[in-house]
N, C-alpha and C. Protein backbone atom coordinates (compact mmCIF):
# COMPACT_ATOMS: atom_id res chain seq x y z
N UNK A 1 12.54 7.08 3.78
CA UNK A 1 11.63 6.38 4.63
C UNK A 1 12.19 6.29 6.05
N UNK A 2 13.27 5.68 6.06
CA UNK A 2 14.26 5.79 7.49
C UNK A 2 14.39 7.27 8.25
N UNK A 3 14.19 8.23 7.58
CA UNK A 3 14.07 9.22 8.11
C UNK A 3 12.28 9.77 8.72
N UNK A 4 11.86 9.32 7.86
CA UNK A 4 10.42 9.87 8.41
C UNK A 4 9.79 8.54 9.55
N UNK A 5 10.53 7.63 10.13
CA UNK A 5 10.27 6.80 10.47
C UNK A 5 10.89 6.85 11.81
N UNK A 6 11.95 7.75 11.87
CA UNK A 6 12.89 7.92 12.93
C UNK A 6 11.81 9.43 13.47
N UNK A 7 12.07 10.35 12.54
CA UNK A 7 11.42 11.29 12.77
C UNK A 7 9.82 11.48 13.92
N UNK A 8 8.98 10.70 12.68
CA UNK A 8 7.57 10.36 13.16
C UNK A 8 7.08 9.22 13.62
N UNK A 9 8.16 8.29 13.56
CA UNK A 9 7.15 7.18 14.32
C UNK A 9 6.68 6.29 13.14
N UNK A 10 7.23 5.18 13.89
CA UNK A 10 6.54 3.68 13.03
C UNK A 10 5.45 3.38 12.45
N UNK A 11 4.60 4.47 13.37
CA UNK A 11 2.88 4.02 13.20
C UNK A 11 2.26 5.26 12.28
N UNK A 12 2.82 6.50 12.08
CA UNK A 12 2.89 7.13 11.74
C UNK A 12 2.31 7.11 10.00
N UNK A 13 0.99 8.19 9.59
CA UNK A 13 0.37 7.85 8.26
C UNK A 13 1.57 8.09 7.24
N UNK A 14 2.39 9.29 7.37
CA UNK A 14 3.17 9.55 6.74
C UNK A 14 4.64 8.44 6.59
N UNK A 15 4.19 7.58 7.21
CA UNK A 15 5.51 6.70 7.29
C UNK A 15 4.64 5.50 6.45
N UNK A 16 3.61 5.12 6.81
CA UNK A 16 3.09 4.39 5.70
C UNK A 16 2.58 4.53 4.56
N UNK A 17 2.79 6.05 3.82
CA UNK A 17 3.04 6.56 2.53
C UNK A 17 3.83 5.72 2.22
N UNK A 18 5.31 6.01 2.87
CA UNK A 18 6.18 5.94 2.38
C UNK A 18 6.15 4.53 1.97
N UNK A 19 5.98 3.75 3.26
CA UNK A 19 6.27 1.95 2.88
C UNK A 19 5.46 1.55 2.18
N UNK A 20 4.19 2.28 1.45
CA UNK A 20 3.21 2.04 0.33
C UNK A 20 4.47 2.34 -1.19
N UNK A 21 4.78 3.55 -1.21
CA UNK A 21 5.69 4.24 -2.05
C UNK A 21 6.53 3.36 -2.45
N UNK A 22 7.61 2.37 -1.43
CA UNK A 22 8.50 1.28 -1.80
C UNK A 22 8.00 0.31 -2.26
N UNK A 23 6.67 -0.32 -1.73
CA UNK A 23 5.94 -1.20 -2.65
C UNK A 23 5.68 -1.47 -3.45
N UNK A 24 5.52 0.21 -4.26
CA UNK A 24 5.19 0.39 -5.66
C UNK A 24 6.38 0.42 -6.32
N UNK A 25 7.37 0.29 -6.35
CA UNK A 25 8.32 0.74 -6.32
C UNK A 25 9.19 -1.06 -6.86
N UNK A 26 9.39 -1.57 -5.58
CA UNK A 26 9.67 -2.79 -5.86
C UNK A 26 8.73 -4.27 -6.77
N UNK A 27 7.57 -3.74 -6.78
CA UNK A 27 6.31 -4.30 -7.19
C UNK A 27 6.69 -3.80 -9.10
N UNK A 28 6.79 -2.16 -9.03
CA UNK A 28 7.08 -2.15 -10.37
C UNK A 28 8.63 -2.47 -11.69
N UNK A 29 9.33 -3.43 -10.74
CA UNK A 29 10.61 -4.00 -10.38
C UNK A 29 10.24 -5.30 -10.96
N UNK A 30 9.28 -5.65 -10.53
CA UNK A 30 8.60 -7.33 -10.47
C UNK A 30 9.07 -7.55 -9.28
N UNK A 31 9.56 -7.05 -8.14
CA UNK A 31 10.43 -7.83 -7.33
C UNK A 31 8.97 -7.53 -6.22
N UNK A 32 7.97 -8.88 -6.60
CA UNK A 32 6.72 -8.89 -5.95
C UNK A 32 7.25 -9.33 -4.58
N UNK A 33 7.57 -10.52 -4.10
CA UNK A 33 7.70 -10.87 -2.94
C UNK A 33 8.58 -9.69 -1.51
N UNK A 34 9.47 -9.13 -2.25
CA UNK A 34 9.84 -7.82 -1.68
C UNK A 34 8.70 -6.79 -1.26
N UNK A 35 8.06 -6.47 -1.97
CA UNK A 35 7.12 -5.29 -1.81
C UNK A 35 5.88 -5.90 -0.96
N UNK A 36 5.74 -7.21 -0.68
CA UNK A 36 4.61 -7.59 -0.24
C UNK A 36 4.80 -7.25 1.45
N UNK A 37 6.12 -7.23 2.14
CA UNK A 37 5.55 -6.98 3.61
C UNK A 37 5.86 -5.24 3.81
N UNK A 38 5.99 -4.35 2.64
CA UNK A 38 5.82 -2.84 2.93
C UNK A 38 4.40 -2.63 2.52
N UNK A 39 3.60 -3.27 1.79
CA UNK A 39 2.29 -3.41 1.22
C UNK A 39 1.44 -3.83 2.90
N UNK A 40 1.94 -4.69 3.17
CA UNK A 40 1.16 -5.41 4.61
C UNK A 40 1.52 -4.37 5.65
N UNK A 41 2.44 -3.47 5.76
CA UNK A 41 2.69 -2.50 6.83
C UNK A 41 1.60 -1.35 6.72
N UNK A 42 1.92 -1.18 5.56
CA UNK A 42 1.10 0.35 4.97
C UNK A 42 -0.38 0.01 5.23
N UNK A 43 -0.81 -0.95 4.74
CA UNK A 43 -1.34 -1.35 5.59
C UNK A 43 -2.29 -1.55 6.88
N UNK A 44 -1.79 -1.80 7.39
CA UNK A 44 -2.19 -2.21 8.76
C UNK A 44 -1.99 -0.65 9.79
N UNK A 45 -0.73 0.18 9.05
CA UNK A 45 -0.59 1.20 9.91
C UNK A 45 -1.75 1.96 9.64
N UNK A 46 -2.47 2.50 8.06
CA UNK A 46 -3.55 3.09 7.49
C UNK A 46 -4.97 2.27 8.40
N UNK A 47 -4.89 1.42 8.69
CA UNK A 47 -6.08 0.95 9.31
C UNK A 47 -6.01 1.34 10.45
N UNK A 48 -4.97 1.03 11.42
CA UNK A 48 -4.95 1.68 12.55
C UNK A 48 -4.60 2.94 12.90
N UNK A 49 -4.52 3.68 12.11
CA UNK A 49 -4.33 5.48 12.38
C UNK A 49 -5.55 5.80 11.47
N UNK A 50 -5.82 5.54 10.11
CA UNK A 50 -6.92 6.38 9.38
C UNK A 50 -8.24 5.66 9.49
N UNK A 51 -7.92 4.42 9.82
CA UNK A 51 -9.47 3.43 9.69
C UNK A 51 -9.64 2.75 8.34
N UNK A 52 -10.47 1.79 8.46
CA UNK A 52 -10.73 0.84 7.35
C UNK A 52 -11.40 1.29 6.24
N UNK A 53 -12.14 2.55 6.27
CA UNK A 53 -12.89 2.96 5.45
C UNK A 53 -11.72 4.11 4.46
N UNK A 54 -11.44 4.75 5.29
CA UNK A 54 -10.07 5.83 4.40
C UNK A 54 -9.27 5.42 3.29
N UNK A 55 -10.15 5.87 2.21
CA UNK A 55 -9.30 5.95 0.92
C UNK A 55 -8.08 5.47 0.63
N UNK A 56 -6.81 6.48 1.61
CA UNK A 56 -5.59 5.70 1.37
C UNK A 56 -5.66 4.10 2.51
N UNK A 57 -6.08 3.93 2.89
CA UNK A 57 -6.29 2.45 3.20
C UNK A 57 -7.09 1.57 2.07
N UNK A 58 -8.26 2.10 1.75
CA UNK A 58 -8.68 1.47 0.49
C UNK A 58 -7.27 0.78 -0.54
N UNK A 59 -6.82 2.09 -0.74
CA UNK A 59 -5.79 2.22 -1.44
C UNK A 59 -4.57 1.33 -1.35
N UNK A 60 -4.19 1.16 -0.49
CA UNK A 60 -3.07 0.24 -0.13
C UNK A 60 -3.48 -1.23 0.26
N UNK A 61 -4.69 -1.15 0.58
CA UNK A 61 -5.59 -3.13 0.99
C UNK A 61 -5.34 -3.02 -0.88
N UNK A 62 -6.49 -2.31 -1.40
CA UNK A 62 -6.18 -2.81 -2.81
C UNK A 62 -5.19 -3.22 -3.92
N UNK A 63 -4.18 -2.21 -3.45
CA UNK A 63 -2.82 -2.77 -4.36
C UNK A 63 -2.01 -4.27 -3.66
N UNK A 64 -2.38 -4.23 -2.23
CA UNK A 64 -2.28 -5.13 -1.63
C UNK A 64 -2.60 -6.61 -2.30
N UNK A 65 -4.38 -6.75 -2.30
CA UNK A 65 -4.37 -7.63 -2.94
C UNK A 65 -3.93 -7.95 -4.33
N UNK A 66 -3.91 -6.67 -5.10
CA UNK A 66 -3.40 -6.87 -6.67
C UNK A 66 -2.09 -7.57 -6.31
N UNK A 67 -1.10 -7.31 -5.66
CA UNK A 67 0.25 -7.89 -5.80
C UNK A 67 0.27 -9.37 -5.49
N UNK A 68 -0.63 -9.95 -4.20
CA UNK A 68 -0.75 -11.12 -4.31
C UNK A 68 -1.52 -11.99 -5.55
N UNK A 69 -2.50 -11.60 -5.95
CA UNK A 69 -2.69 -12.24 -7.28
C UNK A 69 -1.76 -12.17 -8.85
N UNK A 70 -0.59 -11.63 -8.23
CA UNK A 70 -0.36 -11.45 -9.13
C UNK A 70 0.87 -12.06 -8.60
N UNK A 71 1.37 -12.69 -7.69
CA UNK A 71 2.90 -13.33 -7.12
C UNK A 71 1.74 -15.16 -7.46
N UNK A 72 0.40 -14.94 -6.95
CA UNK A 72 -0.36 -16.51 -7.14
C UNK A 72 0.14 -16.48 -9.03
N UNK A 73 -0.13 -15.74 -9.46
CA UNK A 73 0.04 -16.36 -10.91
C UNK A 73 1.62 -16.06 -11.65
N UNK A 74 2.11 -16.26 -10.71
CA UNK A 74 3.92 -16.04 -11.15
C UNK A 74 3.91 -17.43 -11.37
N UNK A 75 5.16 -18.02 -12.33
CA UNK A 75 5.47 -19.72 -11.93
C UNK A 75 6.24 -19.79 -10.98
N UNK A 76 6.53 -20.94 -10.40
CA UNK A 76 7.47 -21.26 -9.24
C UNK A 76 8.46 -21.10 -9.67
N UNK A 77 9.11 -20.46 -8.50
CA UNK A 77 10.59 -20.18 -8.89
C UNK A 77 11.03 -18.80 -9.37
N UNK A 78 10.03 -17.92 -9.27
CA UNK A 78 10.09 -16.64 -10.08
C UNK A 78 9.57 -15.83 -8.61
């Protein structure tokens, strides 16, 4: 990721693959609260380079919200 980030740029779609990629990644970890601000990057970069309507933005708002409903129904402390 550090490389395609150095490479291409922060804003870059291919860089918010990637920080989608770690999301899933740490999300399939359980380690929800981790993955939630590469989830919010991917994000926001897919909206502002591909638009709100583009699939992989679909794609990443949606796992987006899956991870927060799913950190709301963790117990505290977890």
């Amino acid at each position: 990721m550090a490389i395609d980030e150095k490479k291409l740029g922060a804003n870059h779609p291919d860089t918010a693959t990637d920080l989608n990629n770690l999301a899933k990644l740490y999300a399939a970890q359980g380690r929800l609260a981790e993955a939630e601000p590469y989830y919010t990057r991917a994000v926001a970069i897919r909206t502002k380079r591909l638009g709100p309507n583009h699939a992989a933005t679909a794609q990443s708002r949606g796992e987006l919200e899956a991870l927060r409903r799913a950190r709301a129904d963790q117990p505290v402390g977890s």
